[in-house]
PDB file of N, CA and C in Angstrom:
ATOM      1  N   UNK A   1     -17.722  13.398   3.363  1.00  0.00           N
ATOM      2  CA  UNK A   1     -16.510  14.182   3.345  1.00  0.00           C
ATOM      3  C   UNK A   1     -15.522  13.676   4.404  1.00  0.00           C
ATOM      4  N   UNK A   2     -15.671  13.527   5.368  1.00  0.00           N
ATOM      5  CA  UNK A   2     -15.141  12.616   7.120  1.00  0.00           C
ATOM      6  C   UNK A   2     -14.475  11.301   5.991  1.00  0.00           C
ATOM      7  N   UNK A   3     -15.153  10.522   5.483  1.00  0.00           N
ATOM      8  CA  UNK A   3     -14.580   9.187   4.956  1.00  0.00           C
ATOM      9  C   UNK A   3     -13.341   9.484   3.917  1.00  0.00           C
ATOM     10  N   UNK A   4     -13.584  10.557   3.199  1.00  0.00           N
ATOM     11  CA  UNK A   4     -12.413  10.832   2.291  1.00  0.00           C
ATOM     12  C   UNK A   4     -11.041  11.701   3.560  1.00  0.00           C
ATOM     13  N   UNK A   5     -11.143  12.278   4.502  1.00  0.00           N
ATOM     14  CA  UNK A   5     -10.233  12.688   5.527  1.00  0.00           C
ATOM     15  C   UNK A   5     -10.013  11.188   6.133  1.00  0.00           C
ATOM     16  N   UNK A   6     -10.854  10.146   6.225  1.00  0.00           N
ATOM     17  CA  UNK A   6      -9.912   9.405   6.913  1.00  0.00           C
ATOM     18  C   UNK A   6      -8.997   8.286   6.311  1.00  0.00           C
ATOM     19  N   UNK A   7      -9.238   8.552   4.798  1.00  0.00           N
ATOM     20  CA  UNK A   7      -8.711   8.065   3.742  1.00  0.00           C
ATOM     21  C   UNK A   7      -7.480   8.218   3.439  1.00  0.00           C
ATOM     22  N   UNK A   8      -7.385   9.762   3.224  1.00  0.00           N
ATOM     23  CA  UNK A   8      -6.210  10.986   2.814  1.00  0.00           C
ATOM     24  C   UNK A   8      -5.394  10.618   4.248  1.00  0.00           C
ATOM     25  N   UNK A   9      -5.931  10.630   5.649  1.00  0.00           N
ATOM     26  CA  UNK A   9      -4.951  10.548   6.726  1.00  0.00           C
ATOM     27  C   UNK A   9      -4.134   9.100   6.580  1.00  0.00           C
ATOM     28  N   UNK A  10      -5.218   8.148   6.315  1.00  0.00           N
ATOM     29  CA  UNK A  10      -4.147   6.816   6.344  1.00  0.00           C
ATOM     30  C   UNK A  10      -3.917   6.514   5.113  1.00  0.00           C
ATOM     31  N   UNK A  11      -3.715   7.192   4.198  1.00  0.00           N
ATOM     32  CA  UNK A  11      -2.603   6.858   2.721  1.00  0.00           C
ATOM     33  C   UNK A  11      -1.114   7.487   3.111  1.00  0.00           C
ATOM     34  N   UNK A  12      -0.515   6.241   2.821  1.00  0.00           N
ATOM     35  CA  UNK A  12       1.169   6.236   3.836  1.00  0.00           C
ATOM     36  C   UNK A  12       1.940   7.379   2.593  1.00  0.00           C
ATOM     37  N   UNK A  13       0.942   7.554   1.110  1.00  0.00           N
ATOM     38  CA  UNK A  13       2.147   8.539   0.668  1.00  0.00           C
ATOM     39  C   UNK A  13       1.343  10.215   0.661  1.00  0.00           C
ATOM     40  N   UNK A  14       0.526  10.350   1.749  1.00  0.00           N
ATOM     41  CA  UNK A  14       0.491  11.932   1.753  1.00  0.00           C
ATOM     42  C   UNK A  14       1.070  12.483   2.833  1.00  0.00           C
ATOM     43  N   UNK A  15       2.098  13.300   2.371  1.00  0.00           N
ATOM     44  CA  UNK A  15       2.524  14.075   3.880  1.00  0.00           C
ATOM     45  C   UNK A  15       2.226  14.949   4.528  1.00  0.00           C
ATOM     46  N   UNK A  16       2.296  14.847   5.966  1.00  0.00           N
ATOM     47  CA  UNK A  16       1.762  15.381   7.034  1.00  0.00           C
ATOM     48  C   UNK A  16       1.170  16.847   6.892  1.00  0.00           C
ATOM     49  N   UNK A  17       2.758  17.593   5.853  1.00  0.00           N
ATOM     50  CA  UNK A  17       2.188  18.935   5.921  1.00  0.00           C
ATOM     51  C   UNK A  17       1.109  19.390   5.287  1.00  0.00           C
ATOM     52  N   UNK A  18       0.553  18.861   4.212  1.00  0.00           N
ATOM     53  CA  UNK A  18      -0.464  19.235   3.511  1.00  0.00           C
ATOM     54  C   UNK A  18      -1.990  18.646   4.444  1.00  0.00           C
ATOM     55  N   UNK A  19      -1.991  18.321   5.072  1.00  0.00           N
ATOM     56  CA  UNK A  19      -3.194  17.965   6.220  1.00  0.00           C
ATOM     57  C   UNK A  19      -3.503  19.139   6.931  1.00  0.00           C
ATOM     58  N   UNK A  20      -4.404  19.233   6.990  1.00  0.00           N
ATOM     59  CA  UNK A  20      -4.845  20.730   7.839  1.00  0.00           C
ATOM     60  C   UNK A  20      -4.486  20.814   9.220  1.00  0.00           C
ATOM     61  N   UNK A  21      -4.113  20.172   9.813  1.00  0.00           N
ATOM     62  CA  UNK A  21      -3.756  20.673  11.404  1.00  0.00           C
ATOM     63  C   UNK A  21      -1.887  19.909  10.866  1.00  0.00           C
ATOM     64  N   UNK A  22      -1.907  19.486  10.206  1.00  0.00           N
ATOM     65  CA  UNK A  22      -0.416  18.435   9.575  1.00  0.00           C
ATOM     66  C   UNK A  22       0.229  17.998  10.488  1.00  0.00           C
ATOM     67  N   UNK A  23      -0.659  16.968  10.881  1.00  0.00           N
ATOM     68  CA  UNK A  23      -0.587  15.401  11.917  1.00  0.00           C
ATOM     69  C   UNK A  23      -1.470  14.452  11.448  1.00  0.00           C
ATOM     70  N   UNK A  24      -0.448  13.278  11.511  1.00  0.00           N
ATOM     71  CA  UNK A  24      -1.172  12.483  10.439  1.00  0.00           C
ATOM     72  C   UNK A  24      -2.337  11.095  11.511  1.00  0.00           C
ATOM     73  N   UNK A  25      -2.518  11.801  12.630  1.00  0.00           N
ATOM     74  CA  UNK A  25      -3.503  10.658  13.916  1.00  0.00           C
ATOM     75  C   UNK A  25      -4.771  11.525  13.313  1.00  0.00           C
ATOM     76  N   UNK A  26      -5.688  10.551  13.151  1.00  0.00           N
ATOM     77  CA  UNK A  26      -7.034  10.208  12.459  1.00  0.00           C
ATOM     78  C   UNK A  26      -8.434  11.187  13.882  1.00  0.00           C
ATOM     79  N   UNK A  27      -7.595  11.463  14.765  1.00  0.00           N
ATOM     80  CA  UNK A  27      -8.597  12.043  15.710  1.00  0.00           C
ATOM     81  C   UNK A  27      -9.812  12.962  15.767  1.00  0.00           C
ATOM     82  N   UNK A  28      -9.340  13.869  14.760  1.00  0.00           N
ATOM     83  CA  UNK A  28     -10.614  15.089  14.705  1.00  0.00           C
ATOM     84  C   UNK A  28     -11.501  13.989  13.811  1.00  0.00           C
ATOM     85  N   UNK A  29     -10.859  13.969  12.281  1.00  0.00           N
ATOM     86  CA  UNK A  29     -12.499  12.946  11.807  1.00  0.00           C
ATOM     87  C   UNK A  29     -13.098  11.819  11.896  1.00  0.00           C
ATOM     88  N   UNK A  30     -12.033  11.021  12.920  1.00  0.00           N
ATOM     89  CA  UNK A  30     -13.186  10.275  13.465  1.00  0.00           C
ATOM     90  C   UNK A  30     -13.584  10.640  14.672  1.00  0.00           C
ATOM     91  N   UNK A  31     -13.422  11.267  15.520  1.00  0.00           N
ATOM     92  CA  UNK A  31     -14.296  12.221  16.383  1.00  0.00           C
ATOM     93  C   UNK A  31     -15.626  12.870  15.908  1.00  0.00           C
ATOM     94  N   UNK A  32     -15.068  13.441  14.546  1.00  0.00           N
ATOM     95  CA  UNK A  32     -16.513  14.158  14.156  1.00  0.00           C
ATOM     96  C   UNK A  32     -17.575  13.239  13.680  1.00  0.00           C
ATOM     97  N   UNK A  33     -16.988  12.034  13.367  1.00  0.00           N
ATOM     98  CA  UNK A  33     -17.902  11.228  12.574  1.00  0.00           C
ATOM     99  C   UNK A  33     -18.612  10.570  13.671  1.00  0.00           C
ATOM    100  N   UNK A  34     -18.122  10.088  14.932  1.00  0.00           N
ATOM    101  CA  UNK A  34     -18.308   9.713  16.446  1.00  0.00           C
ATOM    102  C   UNK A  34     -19.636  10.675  16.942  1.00  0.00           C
ATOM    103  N   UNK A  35     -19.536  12.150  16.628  1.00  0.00           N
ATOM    104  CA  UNK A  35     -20.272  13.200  17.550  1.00  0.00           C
ATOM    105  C   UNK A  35     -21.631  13.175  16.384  1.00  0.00           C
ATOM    106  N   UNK A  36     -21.331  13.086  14.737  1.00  0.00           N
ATOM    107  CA  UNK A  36     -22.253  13.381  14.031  1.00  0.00           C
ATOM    108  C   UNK A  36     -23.390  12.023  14.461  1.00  0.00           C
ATOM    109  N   UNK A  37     -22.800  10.738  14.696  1.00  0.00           N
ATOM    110  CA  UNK A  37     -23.234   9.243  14.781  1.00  0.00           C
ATOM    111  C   UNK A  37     -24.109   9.467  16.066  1.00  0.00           C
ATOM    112  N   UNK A  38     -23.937  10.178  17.326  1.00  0.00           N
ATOM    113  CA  UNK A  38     -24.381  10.250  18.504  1.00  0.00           C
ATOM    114  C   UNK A  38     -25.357  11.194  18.372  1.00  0.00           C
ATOM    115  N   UNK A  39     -25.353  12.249  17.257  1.00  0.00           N
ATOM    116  CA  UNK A  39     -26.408  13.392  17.268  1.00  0.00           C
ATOM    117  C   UNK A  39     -27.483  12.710  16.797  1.00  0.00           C
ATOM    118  N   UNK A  40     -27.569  11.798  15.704  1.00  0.00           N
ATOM    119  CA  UNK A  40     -28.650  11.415  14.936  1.00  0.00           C
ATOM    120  C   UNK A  40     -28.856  10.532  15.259  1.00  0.00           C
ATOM    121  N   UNK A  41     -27.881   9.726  16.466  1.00  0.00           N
ATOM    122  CA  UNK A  41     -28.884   8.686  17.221  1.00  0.00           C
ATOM    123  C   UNK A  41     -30.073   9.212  18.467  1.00  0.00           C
ATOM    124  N   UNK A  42     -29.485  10.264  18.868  1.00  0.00           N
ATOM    125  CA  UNK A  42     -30.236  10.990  20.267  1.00  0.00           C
ATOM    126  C   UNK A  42     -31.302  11.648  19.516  1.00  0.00           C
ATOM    127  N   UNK A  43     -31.011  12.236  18.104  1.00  0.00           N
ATOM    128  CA  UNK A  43     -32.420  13.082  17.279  1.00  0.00           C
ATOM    129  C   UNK A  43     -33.571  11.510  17.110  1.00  0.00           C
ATOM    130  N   UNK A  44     -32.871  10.498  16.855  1.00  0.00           N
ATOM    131  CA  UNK A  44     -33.989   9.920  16.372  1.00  0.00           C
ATOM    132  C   UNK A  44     -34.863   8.967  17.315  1.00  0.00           C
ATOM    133  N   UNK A  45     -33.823   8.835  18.577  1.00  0.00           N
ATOM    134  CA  UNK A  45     -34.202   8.572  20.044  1.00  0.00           C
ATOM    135  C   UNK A  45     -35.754   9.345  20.384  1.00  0.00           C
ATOM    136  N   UNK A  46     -35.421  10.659  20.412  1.00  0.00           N
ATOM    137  CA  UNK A  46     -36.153  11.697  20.958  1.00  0.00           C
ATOM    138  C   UNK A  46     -37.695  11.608  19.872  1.00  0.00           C
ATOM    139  N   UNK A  47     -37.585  11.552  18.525  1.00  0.00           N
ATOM    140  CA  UNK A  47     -38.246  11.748  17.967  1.00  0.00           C
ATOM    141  C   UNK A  47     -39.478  10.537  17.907  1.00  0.00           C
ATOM    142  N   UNK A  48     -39.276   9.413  18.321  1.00  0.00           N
ATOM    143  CA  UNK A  48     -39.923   8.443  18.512  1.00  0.00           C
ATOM    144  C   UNK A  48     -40.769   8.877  20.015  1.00  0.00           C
TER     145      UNK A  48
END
């Protein structure tokens, strides 16, 4: 779902307002995709 938001953010013909915070800088989902990438590296860290 993160890959299709960072899709929709950098396609030059959707505008801003229809984006949920309606700013078109890529920050929250790749942040989330950043925090989800760090959780399941530290889960699988730990689990070993």
């Amino acid at each position: 779902m993160m890959f299709v938001a960072i899709y929709v953010h950098l396609h030059l013909d959707v505008p801003a307002e229809i984006l949920p915070i309606e700013s078109k800088p890529l920050i929250l989902a790749i942040g989330y995709l950043v925090l989800v990438t760090l959780n399941f590296y530290l889960y699988r860290k730990q689990a070993l």
